[in-house]
PDB file of N, CA and C in Angstrom:
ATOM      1  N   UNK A   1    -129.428 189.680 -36.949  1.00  0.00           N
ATOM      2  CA  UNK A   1    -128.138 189.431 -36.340  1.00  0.00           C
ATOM      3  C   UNK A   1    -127.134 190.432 -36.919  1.00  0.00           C
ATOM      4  N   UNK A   2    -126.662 191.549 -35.977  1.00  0.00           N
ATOM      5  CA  UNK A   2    -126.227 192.114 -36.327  1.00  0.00           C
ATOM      6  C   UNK A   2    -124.271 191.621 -36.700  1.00  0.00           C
ATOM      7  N   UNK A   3    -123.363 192.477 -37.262  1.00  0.00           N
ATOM      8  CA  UNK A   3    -121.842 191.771 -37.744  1.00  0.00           C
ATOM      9  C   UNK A   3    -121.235 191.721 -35.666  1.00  0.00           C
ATOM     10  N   UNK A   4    -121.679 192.729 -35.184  1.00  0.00           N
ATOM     11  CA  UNK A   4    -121.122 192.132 -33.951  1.00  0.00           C
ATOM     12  C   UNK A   4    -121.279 191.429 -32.789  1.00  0.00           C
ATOM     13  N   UNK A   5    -122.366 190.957 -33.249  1.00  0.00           N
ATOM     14  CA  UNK A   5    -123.307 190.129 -32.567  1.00  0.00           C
ATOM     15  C   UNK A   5    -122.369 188.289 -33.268  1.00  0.00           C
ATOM     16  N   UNK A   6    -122.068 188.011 -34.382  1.00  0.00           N
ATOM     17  CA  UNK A   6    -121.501 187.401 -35.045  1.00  0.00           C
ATOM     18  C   UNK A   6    -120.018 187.406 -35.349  1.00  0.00           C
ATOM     19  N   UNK A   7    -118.936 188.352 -34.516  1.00  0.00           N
ATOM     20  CA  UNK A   7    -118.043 188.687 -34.753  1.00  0.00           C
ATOM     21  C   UNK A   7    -117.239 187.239 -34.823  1.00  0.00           C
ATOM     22  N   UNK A   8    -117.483 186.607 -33.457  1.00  0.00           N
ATOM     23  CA  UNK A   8    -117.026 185.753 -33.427  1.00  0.00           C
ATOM     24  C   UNK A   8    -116.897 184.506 -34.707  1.00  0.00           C
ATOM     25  N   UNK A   9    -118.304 184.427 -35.141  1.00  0.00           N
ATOM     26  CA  UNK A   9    -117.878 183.432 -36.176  1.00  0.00           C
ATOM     27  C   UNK A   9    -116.964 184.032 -37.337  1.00  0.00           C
ATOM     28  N   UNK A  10    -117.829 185.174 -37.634  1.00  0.00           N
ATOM     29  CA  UNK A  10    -116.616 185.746 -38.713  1.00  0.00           C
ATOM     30  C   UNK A  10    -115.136 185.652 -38.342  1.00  0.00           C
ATOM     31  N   UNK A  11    -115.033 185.475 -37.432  1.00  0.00           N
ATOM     32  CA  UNK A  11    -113.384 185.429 -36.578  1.00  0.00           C
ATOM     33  C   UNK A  11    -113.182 184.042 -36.997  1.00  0.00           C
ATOM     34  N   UNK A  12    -113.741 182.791 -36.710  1.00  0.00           N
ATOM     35  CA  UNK A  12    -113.242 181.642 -37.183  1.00  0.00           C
ATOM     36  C   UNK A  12    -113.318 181.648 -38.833  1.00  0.00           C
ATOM     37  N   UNK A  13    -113.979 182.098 -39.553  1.00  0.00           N
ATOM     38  CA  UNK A  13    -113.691 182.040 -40.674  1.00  0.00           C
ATOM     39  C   UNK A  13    -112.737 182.314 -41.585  1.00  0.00           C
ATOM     40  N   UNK A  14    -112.125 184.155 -40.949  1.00  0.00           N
ATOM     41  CA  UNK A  14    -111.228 183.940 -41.129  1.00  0.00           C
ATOM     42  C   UNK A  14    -109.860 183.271 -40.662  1.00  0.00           C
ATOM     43  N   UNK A  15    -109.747 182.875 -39.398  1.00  0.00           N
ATOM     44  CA  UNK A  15    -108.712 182.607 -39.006  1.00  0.00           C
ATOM     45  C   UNK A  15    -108.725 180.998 -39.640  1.00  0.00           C
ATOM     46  N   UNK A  16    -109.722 180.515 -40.027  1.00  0.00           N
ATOM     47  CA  UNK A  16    -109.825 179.319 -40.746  1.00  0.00           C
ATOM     48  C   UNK A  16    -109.079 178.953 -42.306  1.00  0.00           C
ATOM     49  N   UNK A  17    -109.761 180.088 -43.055  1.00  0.00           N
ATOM     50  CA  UNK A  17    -109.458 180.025 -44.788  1.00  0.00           C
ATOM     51  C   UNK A  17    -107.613 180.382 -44.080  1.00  0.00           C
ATOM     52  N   UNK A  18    -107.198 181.202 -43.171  1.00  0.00           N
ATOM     53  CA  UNK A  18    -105.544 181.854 -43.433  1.00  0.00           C
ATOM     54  C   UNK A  18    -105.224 180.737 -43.114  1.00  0.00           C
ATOM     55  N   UNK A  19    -105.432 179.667 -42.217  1.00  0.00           N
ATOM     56  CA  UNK A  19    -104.498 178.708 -41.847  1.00  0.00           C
ATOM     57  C   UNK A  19    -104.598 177.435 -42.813  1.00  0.00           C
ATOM     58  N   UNK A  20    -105.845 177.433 -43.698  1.00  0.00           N
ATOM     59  CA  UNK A  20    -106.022 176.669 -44.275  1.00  0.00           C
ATOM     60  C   UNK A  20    -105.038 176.817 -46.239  1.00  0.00           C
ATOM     61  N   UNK A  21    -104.944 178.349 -46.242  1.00  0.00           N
ATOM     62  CA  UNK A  21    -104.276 178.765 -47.161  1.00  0.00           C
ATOM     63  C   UNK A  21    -102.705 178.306 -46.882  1.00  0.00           C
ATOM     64  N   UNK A  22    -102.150 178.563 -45.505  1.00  0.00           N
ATOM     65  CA  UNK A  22    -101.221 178.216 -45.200  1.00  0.00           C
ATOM     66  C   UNK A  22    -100.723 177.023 -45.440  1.00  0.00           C
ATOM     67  N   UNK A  23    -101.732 176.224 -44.769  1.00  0.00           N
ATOM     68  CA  UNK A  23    -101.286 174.346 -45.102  1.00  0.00           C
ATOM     69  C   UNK A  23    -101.335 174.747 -46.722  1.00  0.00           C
ATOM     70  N   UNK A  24    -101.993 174.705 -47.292  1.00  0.00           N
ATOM     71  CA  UNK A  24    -101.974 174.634 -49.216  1.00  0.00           C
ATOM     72  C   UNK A  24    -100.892 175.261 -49.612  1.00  0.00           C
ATOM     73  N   UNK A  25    -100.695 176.415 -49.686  1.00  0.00           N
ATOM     74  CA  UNK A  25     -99.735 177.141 -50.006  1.00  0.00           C
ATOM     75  C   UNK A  25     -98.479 177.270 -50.242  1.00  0.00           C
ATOM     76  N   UNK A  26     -97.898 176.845 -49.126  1.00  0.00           N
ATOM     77  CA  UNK A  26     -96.157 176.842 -48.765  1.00  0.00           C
ATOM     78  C   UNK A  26     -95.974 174.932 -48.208  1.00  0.00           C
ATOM     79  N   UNK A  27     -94.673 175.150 -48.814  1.00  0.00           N
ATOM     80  CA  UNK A  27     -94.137 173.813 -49.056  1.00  0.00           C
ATOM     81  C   UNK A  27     -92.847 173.610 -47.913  1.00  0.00           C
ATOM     82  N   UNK A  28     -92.776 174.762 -47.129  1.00  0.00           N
ATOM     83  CA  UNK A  28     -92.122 174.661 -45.865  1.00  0.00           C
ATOM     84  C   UNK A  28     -92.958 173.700 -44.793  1.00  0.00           C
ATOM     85  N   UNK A  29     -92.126 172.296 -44.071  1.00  0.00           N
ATOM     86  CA  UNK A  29     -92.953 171.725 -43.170  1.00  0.00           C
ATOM     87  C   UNK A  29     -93.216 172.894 -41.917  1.00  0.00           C
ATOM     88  N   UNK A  30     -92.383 173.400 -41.748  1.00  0.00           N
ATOM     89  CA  UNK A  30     -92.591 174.498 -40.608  1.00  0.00           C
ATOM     90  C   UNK A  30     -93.846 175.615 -40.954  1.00  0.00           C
ATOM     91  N   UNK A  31     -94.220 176.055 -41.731  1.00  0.00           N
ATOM     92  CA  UNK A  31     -95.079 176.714 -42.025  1.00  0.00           C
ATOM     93  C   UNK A  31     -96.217 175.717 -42.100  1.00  0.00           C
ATOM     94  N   UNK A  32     -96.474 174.347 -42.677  1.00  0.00           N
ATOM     95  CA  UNK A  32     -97.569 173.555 -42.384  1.00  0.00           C
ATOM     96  C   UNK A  32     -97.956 173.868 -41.139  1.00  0.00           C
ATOM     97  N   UNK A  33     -96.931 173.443 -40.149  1.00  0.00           N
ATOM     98  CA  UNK A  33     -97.134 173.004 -38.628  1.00  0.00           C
ATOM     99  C   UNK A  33     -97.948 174.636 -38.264  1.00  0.00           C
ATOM    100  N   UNK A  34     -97.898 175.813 -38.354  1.00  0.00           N
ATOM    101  CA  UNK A  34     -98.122 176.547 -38.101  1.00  0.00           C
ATOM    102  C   UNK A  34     -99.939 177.187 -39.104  1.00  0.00           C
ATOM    103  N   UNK A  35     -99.754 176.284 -39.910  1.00  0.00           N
ATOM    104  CA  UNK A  35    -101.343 176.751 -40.069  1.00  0.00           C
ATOM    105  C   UNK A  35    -101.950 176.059 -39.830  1.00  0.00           C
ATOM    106  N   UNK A  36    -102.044 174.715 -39.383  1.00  0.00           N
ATOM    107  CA  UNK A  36    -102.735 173.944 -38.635  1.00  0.00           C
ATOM    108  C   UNK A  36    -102.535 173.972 -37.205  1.00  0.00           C
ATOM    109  N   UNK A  37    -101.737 174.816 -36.892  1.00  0.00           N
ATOM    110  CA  UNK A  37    -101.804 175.900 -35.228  1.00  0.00           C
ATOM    111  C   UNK A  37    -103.322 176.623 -35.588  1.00  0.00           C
ATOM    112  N   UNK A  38    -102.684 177.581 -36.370  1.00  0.00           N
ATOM    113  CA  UNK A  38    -104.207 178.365 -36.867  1.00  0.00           C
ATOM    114  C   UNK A  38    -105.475 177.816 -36.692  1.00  0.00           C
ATOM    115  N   UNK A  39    -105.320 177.007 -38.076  1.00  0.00           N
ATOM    116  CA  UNK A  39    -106.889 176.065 -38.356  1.00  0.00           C
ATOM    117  C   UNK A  39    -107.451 175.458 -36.980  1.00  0.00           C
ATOM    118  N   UNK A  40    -106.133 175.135 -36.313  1.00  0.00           N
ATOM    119  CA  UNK A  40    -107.009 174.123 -34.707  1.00  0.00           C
ATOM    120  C   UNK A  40    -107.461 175.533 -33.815  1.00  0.00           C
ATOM    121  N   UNK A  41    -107.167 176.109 -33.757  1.00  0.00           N
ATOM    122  CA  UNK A  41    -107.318 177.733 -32.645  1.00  0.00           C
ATOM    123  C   UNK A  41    -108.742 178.052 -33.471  1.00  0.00           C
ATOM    124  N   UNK A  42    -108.872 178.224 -34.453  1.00  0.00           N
ATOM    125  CA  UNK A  42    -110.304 178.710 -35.140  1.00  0.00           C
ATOM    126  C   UNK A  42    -111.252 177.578 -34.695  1.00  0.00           C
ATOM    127  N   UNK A  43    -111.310 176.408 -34.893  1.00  0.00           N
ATOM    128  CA  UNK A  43    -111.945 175.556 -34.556  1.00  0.00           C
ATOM    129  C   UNK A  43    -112.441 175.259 -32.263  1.00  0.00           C
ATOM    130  N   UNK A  44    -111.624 175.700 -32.058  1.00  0.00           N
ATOM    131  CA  UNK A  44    -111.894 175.931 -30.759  1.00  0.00           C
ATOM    132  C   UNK A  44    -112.180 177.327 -30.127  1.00  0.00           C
ATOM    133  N   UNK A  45    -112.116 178.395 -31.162  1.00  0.00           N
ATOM    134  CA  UNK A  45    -113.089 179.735 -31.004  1.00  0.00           C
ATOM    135  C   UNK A  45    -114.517 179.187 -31.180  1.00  0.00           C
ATOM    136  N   UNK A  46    -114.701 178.468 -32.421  1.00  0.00           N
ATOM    137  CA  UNK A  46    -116.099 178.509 -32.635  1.00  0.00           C
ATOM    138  C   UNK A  46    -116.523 177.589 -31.852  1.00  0.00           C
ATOM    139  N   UNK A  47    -116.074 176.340 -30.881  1.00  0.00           N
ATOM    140  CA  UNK A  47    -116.912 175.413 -29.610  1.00  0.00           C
ATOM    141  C   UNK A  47    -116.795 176.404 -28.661  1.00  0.00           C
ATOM    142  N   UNK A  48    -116.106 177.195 -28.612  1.00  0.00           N
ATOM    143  CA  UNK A  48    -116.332 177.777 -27.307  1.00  0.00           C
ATOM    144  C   UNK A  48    -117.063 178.884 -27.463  1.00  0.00           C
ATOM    145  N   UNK A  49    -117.464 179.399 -28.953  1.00  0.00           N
ATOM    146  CA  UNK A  49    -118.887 180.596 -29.214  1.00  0.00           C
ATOM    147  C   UNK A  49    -120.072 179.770 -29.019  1.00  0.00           C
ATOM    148  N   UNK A  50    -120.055 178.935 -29.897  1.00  0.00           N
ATOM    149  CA  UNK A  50    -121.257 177.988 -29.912  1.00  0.00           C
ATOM    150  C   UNK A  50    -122.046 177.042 -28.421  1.00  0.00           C
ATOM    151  N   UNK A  51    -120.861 177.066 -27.298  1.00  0.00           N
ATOM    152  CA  UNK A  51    -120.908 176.975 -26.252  1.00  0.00           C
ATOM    153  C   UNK A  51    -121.547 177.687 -25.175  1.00  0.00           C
ATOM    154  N   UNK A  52    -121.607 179.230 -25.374  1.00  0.00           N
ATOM    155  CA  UNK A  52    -121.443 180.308 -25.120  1.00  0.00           C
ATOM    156  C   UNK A  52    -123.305 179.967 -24.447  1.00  0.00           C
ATOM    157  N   UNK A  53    -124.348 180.681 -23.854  1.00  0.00           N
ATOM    158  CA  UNK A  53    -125.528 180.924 -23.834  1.00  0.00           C
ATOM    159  C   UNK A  53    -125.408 182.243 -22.811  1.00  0.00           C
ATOM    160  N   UNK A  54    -126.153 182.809 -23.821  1.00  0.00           N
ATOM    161  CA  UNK A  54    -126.740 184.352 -23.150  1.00  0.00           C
ATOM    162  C   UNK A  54    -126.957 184.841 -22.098  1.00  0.00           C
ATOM    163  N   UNK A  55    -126.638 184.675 -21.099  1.00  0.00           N
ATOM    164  CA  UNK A  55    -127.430 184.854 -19.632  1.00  0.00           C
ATOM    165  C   UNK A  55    -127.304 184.060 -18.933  1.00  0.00           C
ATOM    166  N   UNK A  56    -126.424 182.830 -19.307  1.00  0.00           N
ATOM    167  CA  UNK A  56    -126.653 181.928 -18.839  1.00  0.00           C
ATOM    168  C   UNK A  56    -125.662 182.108 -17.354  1.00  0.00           C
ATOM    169  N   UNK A  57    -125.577 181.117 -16.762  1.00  0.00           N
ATOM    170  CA  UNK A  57    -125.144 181.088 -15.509  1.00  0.00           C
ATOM    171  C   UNK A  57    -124.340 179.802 -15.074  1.00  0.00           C
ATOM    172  N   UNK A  58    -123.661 179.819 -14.522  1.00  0.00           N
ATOM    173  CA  UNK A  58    -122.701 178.320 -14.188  1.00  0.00           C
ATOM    174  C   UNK A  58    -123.820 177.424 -13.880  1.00  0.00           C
ATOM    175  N   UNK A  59    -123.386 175.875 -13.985  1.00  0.00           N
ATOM    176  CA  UNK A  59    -124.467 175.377 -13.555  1.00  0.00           C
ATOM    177  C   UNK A  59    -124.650 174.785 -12.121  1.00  0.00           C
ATOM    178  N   UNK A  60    -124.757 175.740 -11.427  1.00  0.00           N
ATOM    179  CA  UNK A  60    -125.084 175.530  -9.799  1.00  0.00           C
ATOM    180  C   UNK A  60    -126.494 175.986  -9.570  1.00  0.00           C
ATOM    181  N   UNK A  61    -127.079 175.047  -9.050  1.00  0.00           N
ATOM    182  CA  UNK A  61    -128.835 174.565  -8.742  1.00  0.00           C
ATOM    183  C   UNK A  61    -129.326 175.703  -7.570  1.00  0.00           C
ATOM    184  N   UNK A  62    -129.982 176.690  -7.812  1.00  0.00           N
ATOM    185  CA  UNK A  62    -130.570 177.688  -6.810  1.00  0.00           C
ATOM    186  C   UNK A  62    -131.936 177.978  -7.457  1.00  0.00           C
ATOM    187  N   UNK A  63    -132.592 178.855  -6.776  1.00  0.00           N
ATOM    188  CA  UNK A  63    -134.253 179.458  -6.955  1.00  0.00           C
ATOM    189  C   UNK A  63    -133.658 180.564  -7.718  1.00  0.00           C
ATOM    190  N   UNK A  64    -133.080 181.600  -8.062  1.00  0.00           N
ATOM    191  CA  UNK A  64    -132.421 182.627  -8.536  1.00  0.00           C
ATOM    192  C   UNK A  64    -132.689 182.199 -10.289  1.00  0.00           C
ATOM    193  N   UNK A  65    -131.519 181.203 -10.164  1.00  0.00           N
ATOM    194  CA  UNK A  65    -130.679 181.497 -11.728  1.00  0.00           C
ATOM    195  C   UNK A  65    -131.680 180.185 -12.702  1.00  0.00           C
ATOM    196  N   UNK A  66    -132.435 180.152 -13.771  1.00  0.00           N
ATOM    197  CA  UNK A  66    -132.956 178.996 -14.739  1.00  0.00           C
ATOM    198  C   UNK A  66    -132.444 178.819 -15.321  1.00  0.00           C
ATOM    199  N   UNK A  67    -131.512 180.015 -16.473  1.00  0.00           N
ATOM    200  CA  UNK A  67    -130.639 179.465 -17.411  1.00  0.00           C
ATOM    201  C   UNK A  67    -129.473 179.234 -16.762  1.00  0.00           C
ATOM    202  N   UNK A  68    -129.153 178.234 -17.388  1.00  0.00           N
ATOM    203  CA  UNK A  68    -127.544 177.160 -17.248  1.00  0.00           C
ATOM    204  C   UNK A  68    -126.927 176.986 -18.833  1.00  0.00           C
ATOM    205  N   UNK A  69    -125.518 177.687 -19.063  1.00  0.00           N
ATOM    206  CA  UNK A  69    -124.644 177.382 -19.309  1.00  0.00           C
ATOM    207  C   UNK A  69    -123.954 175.949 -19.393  1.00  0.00           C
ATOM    208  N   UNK A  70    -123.886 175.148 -20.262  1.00  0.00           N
ATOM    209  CA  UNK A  70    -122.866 174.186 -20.086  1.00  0.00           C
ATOM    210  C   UNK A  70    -121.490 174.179 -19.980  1.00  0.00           C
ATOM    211  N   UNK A  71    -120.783 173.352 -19.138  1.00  0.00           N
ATOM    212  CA  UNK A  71    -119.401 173.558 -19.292  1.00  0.00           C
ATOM    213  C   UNK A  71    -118.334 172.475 -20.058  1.00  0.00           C
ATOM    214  N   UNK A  72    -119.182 171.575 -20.546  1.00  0.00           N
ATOM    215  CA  UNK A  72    -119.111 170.527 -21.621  1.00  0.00           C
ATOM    216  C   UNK A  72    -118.166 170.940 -22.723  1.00  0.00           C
ATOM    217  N   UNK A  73    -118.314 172.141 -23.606  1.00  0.00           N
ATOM    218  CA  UNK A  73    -117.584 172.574 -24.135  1.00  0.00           C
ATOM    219  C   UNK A  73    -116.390 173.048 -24.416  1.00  0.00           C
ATOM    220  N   UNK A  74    -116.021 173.717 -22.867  1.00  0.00           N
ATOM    221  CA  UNK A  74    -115.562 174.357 -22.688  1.00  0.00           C
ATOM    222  C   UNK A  74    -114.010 173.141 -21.816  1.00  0.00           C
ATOM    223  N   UNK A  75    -114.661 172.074 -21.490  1.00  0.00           N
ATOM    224  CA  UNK A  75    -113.782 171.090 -20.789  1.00  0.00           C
ATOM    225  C   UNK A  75    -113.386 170.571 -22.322  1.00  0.00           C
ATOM    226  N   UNK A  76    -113.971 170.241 -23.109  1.00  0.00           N
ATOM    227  CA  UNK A  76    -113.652 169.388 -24.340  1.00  0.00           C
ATOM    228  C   UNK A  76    -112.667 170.145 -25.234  1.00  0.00           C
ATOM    229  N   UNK A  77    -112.406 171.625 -24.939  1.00  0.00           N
ATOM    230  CA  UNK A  77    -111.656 172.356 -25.791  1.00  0.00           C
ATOM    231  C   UNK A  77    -110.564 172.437 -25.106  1.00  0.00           C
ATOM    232  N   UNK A  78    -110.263 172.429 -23.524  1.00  0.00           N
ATOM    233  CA  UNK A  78    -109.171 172.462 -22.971  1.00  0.00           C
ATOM    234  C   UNK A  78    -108.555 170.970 -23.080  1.00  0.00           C
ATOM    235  N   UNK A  79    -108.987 169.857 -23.416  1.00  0.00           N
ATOM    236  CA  UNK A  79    -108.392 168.589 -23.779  1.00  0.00           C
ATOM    237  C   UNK A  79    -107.950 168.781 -24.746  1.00  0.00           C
ATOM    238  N   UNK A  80    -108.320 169.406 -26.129  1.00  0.00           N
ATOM    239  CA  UNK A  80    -108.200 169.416 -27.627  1.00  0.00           C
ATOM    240  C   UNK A  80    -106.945 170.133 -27.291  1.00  0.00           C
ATOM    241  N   UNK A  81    -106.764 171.588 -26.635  1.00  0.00           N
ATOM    242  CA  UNK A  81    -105.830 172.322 -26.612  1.00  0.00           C
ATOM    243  C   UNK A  81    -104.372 171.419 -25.660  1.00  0.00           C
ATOM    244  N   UNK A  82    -104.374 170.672 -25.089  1.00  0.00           N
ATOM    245  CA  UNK A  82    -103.548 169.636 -24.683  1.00  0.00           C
ATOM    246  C   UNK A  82    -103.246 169.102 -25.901  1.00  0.00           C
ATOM    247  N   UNK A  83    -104.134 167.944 -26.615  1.00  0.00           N
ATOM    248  CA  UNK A  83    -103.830 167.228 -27.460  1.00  0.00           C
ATOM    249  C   UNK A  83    -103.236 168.192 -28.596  1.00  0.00           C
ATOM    250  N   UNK A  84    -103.757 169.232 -28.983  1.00  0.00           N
ATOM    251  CA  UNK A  84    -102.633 169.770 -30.414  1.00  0.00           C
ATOM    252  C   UNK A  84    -101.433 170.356 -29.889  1.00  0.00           C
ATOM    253  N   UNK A  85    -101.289 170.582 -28.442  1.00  0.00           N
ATOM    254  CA  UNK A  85     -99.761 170.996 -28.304  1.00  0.00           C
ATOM    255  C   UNK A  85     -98.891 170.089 -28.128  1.00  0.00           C
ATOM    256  N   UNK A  86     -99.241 168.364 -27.735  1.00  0.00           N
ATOM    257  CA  UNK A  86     -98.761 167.442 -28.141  1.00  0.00           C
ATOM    258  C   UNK A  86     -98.347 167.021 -29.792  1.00  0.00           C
ATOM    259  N   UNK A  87     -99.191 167.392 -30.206  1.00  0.00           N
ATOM    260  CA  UNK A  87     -99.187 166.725 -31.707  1.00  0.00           C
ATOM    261  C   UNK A  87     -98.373 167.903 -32.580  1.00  0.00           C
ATOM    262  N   UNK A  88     -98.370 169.059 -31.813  1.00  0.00           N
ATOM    263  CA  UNK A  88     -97.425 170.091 -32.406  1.00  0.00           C
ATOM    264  C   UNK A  88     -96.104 169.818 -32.257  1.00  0.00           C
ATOM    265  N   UNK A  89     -95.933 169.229 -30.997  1.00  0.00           N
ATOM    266  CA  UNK A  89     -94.367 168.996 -30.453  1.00  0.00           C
ATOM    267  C   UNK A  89     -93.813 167.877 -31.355  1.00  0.00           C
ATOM    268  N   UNK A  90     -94.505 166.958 -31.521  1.00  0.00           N
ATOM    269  CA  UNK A  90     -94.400 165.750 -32.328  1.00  0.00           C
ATOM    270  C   UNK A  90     -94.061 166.004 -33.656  1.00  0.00           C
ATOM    271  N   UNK A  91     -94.855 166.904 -34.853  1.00  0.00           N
ATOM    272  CA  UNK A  91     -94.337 167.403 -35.472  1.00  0.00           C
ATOM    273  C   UNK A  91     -93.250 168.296 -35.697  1.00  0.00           C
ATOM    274  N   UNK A  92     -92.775 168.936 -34.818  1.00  0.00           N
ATOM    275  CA  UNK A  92     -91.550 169.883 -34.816  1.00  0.00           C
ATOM    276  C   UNK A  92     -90.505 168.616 -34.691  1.00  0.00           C
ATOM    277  N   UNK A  93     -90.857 167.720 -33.771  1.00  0.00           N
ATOM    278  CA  UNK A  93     -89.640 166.641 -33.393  1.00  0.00           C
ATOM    279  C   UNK A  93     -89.354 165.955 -34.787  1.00  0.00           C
ATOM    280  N   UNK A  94     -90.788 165.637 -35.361  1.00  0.00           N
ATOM    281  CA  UNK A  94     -90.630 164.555 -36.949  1.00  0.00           C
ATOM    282  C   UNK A  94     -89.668 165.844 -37.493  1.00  0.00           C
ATOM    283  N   UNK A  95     -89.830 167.069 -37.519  1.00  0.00           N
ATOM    284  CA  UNK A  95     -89.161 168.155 -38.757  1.00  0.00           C
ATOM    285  C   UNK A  95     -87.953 168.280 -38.162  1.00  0.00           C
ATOM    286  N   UNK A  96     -87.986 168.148 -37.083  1.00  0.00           N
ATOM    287  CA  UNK A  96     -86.407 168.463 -36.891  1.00  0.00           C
ATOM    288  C   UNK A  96     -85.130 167.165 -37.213  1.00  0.00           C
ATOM    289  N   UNK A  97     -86.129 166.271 -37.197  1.00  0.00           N
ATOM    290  CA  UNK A  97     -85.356 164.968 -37.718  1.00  0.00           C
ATOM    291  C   UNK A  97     -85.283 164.881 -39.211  1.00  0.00           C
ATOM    292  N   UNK A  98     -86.591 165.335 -40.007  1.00  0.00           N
ATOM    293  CA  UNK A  98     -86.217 165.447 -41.594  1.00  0.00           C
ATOM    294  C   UNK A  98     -84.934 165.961 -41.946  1.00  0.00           C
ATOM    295  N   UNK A  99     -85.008 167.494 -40.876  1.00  0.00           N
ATOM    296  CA  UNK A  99     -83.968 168.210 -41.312  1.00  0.00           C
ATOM    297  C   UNK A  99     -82.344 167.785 -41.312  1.00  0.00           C
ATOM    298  N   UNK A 100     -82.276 166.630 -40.247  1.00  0.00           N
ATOM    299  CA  UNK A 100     -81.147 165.930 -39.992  1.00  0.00           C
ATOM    300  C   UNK A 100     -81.185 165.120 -40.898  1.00  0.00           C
ATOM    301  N   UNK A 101     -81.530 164.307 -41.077  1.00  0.00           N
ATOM    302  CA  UNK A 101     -81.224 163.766 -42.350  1.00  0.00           C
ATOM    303  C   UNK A 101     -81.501 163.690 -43.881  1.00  0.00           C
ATOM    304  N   UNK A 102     -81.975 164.805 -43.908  1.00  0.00           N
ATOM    305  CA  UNK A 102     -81.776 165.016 -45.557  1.00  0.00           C
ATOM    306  C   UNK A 102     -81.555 166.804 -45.976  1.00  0.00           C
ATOM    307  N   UNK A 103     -81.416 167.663 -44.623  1.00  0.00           N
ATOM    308  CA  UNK A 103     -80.738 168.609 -44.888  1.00  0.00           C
ATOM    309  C   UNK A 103     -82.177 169.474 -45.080  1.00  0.00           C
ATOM    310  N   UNK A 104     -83.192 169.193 -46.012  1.00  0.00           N
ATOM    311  CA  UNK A 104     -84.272 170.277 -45.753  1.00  0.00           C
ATOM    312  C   UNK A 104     -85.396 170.340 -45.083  1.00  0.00           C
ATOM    313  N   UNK A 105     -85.852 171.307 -45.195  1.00  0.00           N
ATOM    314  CA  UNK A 105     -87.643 170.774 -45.013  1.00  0.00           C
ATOM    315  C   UNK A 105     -88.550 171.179 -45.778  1.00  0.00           C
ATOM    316  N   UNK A 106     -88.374 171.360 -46.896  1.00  0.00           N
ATOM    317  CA  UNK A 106     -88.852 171.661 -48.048  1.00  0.00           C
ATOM    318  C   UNK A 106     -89.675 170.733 -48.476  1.00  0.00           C
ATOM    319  N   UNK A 107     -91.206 170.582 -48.772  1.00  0.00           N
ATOM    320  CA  UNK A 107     -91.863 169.467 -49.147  1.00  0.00           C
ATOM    321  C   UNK A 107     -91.305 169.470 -50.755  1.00  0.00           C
ATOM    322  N   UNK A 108     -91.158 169.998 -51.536  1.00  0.00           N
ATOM    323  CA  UNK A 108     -90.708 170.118 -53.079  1.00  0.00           C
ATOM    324  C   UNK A 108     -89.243 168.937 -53.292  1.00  0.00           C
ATOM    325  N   UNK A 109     -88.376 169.514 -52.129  1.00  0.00           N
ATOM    326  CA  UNK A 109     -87.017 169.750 -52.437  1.00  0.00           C
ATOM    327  C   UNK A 109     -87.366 167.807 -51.605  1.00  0.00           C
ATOM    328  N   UNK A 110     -88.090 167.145 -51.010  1.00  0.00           N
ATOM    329  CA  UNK A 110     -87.934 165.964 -50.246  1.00  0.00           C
ATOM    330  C   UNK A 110     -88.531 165.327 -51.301  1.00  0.00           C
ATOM    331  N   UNK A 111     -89.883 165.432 -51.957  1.00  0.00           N
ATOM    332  CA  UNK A 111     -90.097 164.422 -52.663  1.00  0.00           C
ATOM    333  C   UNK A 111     -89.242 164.161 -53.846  1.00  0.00           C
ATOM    334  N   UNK A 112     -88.061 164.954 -54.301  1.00  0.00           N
ATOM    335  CA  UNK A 112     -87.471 165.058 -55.410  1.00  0.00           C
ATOM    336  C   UNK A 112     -86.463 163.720 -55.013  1.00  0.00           C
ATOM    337  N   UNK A 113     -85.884 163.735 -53.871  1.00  0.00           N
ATOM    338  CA  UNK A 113     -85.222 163.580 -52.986  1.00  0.00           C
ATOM    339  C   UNK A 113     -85.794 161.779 -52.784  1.00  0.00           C
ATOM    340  N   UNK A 114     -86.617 161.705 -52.012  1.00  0.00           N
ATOM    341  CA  UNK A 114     -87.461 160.378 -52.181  1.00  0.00           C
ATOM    342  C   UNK A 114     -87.671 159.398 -53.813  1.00  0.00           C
ATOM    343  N   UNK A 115     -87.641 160.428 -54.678  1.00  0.00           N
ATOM    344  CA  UNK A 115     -88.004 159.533 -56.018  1.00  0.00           C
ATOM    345  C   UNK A 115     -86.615 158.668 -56.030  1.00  0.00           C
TER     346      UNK A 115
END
């Protein structure tokens, strides 16, 4: 297996560890929300590589085509991609309300704040 034959996974990997560094890293809620943008986008590269078959062909029944493609995957990632732009909005809405009432969004500067 050659690296470009595999590009793709190497692509979720990294786009995985950056978004995952992101959530760890920074103590901005806005920057959370944005590497778990990341982390969910890597995770739906790799269902839709892993989805993927070689040659395959839509799955419409003829004498021609044997391999079939599923499209299972590929429906289950366009739901996921619904559901995190919901759950993104939701979070921007929770942060934009932190920010109203306590002025930051600083995870550091809130729990100080909370004690």
């Amino acid at each position: 297996m050659s690296f470009l034959s595999s590009f793709n996974y190497w692509a979720v990997i990294i786009l995985m560890m950056i978004g995952f560094y992101i959530i760890i890293a920074n103590n901005n809620l806005l920057k959370k929300i944005i590497g778990i943008n990341i982390f969910q986008t890597s995770i739906f590269i790799m269902f839709i590589s892993m989805g993927k078959v070689v040659d395959g062909t839509a799955p419409i029944l003829n004498e021609i085509n044997t391999l079939y493609s599923s499209p299972l995957p590929h429906v289950l990632i366009l739901t996921a991609i619904v559901v995190g732009i919901s759950t993104t909005a939701l979070g921007l809405a929770i942060i934009i309300r932190i920010h109203s009432a306590f002025g930051t969004i600083d995870d550091d500067v809130l729990k100080k704040e909370m004690e």
